[in-house]
C-alpha atoms as a PDB file:
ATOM      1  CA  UNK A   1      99.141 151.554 134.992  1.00  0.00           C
ATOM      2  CA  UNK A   2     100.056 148.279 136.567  1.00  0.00           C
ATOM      3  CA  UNK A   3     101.497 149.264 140.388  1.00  0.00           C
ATOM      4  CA  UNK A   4     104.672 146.994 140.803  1.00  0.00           C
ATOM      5  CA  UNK A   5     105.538 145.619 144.387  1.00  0.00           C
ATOM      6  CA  UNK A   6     109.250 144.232 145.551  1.00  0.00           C
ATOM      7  CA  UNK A   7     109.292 142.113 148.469  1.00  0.00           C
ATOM      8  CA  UNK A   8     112.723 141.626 150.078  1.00  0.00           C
ATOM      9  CA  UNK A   9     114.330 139.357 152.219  1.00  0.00           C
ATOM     10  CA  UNK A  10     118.035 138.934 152.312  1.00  0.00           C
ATOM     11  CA  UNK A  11     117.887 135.549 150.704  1.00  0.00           C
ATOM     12  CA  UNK A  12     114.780 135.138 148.826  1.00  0.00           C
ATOM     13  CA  UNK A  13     114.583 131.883 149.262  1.00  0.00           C
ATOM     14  CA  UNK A  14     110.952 131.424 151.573  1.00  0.00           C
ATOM     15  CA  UNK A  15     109.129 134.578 152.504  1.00  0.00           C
ATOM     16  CA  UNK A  16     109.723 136.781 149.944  1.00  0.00           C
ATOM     17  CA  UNK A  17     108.967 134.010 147.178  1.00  0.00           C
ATOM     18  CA  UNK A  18     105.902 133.022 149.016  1.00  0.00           C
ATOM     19  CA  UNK A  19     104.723 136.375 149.199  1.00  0.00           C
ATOM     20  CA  UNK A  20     105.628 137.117 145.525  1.00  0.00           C
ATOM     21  CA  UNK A  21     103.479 134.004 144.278  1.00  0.00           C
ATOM     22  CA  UNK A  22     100.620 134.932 146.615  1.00  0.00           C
ATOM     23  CA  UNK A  23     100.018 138.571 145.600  1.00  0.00           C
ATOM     24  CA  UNK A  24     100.629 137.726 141.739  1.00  0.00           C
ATOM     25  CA  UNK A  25      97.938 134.798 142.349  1.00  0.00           C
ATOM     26  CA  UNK A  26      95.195 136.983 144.173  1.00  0.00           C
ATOM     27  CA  UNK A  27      96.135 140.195 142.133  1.00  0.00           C
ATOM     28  CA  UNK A  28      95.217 137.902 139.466  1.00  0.00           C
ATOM     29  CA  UNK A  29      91.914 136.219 140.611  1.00  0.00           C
ATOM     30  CA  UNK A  30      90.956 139.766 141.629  1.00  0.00           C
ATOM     31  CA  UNK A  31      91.977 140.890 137.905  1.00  0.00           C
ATOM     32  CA  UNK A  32      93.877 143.621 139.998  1.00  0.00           C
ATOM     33  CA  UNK A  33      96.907 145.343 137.834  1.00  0.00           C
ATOM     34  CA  UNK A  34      99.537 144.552 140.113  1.00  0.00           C
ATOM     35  CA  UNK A  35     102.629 142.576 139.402  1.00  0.00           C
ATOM     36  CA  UNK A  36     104.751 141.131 142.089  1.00  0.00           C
ATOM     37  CA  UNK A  37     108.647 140.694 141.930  1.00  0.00           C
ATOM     38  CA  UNK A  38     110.871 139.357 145.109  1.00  0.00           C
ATOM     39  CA  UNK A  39     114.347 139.798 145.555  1.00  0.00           C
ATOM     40  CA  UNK A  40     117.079 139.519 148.053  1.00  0.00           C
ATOM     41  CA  UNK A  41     120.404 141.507 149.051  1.00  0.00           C
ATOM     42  CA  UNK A  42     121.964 137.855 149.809  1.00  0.00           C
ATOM     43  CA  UNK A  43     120.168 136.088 147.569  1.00  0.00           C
ATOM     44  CA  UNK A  44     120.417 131.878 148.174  1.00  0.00           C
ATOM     45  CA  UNK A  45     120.856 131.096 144.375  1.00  0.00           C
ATOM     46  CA  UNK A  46     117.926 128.391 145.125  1.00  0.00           C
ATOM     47  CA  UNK A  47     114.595 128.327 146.644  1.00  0.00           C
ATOM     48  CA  UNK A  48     113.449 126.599 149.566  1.00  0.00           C
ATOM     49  CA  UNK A  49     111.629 123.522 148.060  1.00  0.00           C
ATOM     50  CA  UNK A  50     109.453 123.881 150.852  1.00  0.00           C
ATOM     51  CA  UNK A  51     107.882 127.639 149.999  1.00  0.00           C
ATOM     52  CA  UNK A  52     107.471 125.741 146.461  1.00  0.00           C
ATOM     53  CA  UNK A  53     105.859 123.476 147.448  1.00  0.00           C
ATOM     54  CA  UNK A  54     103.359 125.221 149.895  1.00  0.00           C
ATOM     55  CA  UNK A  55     102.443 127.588 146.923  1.00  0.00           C
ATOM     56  CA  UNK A  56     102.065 125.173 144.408  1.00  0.00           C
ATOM     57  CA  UNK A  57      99.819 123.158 147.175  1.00  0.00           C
ATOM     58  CA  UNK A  58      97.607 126.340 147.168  1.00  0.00           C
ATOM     59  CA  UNK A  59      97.315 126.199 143.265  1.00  0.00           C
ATOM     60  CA  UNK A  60      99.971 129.304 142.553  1.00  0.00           C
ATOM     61  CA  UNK A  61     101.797 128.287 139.727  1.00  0.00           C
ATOM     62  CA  UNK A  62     105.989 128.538 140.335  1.00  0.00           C
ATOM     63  CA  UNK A  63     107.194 128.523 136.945  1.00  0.00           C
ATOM     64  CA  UNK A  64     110.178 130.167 136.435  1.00  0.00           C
ATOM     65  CA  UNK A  65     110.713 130.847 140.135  1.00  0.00           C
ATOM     66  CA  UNK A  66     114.294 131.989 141.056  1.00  0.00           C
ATOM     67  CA  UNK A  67     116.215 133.349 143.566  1.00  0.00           C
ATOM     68  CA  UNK A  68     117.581 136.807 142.696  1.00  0.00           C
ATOM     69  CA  UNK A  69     119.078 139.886 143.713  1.00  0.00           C
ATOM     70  CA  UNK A  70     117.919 143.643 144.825  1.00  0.00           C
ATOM     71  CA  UNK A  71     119.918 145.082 142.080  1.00  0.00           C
ATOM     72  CA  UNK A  72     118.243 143.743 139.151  1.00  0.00           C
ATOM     73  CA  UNK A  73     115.674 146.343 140.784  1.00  0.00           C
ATOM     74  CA  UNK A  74     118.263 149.181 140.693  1.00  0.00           C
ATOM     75  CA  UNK A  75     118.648 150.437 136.764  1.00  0.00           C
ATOM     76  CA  UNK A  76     116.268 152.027 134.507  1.00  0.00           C
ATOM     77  CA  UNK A  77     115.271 149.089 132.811  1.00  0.00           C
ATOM     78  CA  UNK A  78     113.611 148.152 136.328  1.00  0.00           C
ATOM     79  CA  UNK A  79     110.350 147.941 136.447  1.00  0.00           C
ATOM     80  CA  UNK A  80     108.458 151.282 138.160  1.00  0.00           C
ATOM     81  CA  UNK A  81     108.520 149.964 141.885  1.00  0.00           C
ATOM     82  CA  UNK A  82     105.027 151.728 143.784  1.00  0.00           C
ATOM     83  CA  UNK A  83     105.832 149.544 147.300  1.00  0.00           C
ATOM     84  CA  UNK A  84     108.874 147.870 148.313  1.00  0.00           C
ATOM     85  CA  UNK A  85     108.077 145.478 151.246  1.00  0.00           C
ATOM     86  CA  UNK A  86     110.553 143.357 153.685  1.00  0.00           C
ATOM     87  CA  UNK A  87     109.787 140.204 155.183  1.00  0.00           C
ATOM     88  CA  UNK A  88     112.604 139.414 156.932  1.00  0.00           C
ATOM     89  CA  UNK A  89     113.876 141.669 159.625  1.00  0.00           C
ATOM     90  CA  UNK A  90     117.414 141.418 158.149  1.00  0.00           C
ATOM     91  CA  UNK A  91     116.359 142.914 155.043  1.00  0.00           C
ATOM     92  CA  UNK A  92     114.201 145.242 157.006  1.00  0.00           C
ATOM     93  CA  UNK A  93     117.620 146.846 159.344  1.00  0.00           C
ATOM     94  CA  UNK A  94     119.909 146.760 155.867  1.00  0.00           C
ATOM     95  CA  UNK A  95     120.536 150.061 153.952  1.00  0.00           C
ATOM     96  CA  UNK A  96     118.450 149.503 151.011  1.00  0.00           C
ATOM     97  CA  UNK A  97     119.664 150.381 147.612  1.00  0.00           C
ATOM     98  CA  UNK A  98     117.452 153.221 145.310  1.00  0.00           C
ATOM     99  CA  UNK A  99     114.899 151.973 143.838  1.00  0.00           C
ATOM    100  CA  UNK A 100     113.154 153.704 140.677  1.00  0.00           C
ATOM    101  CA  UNK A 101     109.697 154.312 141.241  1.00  0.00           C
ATOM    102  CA  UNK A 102     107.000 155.153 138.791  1.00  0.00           C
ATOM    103  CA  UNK A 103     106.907 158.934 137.450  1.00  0.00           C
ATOM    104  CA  UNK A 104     109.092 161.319 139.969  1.00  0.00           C
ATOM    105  CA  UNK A 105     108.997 159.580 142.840  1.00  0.00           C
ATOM    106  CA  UNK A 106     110.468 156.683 145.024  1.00  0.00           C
ATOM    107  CA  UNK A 107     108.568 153.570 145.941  1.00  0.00           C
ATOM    108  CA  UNK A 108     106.900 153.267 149.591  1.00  0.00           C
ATOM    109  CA  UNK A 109     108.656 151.127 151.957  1.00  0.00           C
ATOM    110  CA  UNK A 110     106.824 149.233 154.822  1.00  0.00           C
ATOM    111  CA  UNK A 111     107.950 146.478 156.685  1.00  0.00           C
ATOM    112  CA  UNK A 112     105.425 143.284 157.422  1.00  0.00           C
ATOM    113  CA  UNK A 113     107.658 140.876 159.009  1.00  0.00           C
ATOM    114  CA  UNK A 114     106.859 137.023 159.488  1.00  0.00           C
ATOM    115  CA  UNK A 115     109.024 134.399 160.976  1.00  0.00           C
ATOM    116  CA  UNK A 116     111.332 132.436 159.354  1.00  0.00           C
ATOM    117  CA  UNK A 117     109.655 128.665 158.447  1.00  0.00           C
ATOM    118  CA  UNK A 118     113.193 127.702 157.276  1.00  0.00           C
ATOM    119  CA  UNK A 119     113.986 127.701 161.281  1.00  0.00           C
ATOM    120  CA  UNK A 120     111.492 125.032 162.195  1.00  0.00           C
ATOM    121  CA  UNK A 121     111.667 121.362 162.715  1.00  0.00           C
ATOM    122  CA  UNK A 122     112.777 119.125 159.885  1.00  0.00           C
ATOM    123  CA  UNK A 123     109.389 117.251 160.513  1.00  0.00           C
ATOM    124  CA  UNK A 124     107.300 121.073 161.091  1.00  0.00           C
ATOM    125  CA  UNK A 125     108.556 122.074 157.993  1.00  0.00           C
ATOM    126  CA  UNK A 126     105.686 121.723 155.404  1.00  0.00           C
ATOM    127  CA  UNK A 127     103.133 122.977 158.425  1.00  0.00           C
ATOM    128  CA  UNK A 128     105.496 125.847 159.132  1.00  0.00           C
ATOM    129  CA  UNK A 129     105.922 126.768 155.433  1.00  0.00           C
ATOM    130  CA  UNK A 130     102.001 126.894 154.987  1.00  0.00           C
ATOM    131  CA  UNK A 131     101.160 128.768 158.029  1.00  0.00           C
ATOM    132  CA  UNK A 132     103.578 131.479 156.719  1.00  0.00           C
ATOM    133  CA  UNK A 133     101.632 131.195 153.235  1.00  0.00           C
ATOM    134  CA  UNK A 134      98.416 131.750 154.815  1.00  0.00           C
ATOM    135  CA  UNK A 135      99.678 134.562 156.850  1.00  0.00           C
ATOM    136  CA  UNK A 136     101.324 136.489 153.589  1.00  0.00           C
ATOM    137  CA  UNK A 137      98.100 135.579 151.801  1.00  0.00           C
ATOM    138  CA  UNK A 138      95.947 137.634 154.205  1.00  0.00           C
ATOM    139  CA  UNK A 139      98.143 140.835 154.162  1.00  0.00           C
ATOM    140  CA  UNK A 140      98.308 140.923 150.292  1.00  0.00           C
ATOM    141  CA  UNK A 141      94.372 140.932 150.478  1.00  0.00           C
ATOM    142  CA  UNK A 142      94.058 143.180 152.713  1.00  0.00           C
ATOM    143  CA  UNK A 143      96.673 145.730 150.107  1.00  0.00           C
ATOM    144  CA  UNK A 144      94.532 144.227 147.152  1.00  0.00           C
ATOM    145  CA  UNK A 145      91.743 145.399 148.854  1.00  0.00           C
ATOM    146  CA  UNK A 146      93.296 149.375 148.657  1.00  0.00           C
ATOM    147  CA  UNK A 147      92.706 151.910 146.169  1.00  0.00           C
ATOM    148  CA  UNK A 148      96.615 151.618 145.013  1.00  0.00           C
ATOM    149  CA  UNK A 149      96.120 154.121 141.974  1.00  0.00           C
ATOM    150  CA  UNK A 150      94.242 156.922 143.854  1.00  0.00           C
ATOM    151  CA  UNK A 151      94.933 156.656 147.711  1.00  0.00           C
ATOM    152  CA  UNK A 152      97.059 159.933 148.297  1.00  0.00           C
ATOM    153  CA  UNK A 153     100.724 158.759 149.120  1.00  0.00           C
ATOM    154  CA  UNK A 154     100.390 159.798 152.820  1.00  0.00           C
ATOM    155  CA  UNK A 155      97.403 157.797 152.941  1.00  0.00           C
ATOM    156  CA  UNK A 156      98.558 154.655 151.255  1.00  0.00           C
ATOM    157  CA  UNK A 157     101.808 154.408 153.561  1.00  0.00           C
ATOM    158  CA  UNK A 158      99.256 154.824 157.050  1.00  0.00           C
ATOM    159  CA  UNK A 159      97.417 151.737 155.142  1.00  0.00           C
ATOM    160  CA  UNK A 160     100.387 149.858 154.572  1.00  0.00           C
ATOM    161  CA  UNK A 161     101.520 150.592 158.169  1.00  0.00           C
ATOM    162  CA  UNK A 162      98.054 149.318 159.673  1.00  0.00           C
ATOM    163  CA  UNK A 163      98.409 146.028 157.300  1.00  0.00           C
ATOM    164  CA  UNK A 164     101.131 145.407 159.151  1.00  0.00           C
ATOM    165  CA  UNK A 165      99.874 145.404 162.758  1.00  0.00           C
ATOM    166  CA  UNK A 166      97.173 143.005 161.543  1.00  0.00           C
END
């Protein structure tokens, strides 16, 4: 059963799209069952060209990339969210809406927060951008790296609380 992930950020715009294309793209190489989606509570309507760019540097292809929000997450016809992660402490402090999870239960939250590249220098930009790719890139190996589909619950969330001190 393929374990779905959200990754917020009130826009989702920069961190939450580079994180989506970097888990899809390793979950992939690693012919791991896990599918990606990113979303916002804000959402921008556009995405930084800069997160695009940095991704599609790295070889992730950006097709059909668009900013969009939380509450296409919300209904039934969601797909059965197993993690929800922020990357934005914005997101992060907001009252979240409820997500459907898969059979019975509700997804596991964890916050991994990153800086926002969007904040640097005009002329930082493309360095700032790719440092933050690198950065997300690491995390989602280290949850690739988990036994998603039978790591007790309790177990899972201390994981995904360690990632996030790495």
């Amino acid at each position: 059963m393929t374990t779905h992930v959200l990754i917020l950020c009130t826009h989702n715009s920069a961190r939450s799209v580079l994180s989506e294309g970097m888990l899809n793209h390793l979950a992939a190489q690693r012919g791991a069952d896990v599918r990606a989606h990113s979303a916002g509570s804000a959402p921008s309507g556009r995405i930084n060209p800069y997160a695009l760019q940095a991704l599609q540097a790295a070889g992730v292809d950006t097709a059909g990339y668009r900013s969009k929000s939380w509450d296409e997450f919300t209904g039934p016809e969601a797909p059965p969210l197993s993690i929800v992660i922020t990357v934005c402490d914005s997101a992060a402090a907001e009252t979240c809406p409820v997500f459907f999870g898969g059979p019975g239960q509700q997804p596991l939250k964890v916050h991994w927060g990153y800086p926002d590249p969007s904040n640097a220098a005009e002329a930082d930009k493309p360095r700032a951008f790719e440092l933050t790719r690198q950065a997300i890139g690491y995390k989602m190996l280290q949850l690739l790296d988990l036994p998603l589909a039978t790591l007790p619950r309790p177990e899972l969330q201390a994981a995904f609380e360690r990632i996030a001190r790495s």
